[in-house]
Protein backbone atom coordinates (compact mmCIF):
# COMPACT_ATOMS: atom_id res chain seq x y z
CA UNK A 1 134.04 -23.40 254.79
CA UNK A 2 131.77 -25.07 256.62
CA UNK A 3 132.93 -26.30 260.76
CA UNK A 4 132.31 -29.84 262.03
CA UNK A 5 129.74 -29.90 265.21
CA UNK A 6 131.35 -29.97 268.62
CA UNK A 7 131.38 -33.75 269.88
CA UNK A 8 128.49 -34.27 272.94
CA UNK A 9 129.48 -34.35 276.19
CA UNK A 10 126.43 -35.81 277.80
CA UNK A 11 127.54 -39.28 276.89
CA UNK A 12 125.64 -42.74 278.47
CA UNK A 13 129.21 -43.35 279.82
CA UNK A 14 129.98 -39.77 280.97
CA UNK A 15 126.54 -39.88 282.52
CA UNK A 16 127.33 -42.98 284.41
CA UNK A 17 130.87 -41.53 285.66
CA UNK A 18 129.57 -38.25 286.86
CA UNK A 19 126.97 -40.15 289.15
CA UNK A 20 129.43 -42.54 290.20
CA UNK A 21 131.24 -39.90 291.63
CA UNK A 22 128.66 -38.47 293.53
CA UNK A 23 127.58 -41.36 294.95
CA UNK A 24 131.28 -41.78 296.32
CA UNK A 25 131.33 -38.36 297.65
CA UNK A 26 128.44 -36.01 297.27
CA UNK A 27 130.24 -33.06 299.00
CA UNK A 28 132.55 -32.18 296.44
CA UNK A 29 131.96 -28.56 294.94
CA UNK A 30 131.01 -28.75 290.94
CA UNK A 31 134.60 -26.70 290.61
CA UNK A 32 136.30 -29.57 291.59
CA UNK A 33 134.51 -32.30 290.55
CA UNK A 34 134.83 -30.76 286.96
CA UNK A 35 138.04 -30.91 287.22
CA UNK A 36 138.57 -33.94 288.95
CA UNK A 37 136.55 -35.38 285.58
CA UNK A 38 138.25 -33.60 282.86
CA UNK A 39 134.81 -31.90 281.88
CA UNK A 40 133.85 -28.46 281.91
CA UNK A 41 131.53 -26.72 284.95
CA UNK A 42 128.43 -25.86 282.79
CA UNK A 43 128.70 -29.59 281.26
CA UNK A 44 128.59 -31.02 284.49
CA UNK A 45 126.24 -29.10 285.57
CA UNK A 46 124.02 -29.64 282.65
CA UNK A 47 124.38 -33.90 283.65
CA UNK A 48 123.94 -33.33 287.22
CA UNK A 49 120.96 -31.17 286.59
CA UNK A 50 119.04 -32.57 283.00
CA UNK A 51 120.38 -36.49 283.31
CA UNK A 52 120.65 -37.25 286.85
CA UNK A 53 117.72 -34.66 288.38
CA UNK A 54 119.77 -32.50 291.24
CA UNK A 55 120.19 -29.57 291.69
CA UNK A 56 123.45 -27.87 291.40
């Protein structure tokens, strides 16, 4: 039995979201951002950092 690949987070769109929100309020911990996006912490964290260039 073989299991289908988990679906990518790091969309073009979910790219574009995540930075969206930053740029409306940079402050906001990656806890609550994550959840403020309906995305996990290390996926966010992997867009903020690989796709966008901060560091978080």
């Amino acid at each position: 039995q073989s299991y289908p690949r988990a679906r990518p987070v790091r969309t073009d769109e979910r790219i574009v979201v995540v930075a969206q929100s930053v740029r409306e309020n940079p402050r906001i911990s990656t806890r609550h951002r994550a959840q403020q996006l309906n995305t996990s912490r290390t996926s966010l964290r992997r867009i903020l950092h690989k796709d966008l260039g901060l560091f978080a």
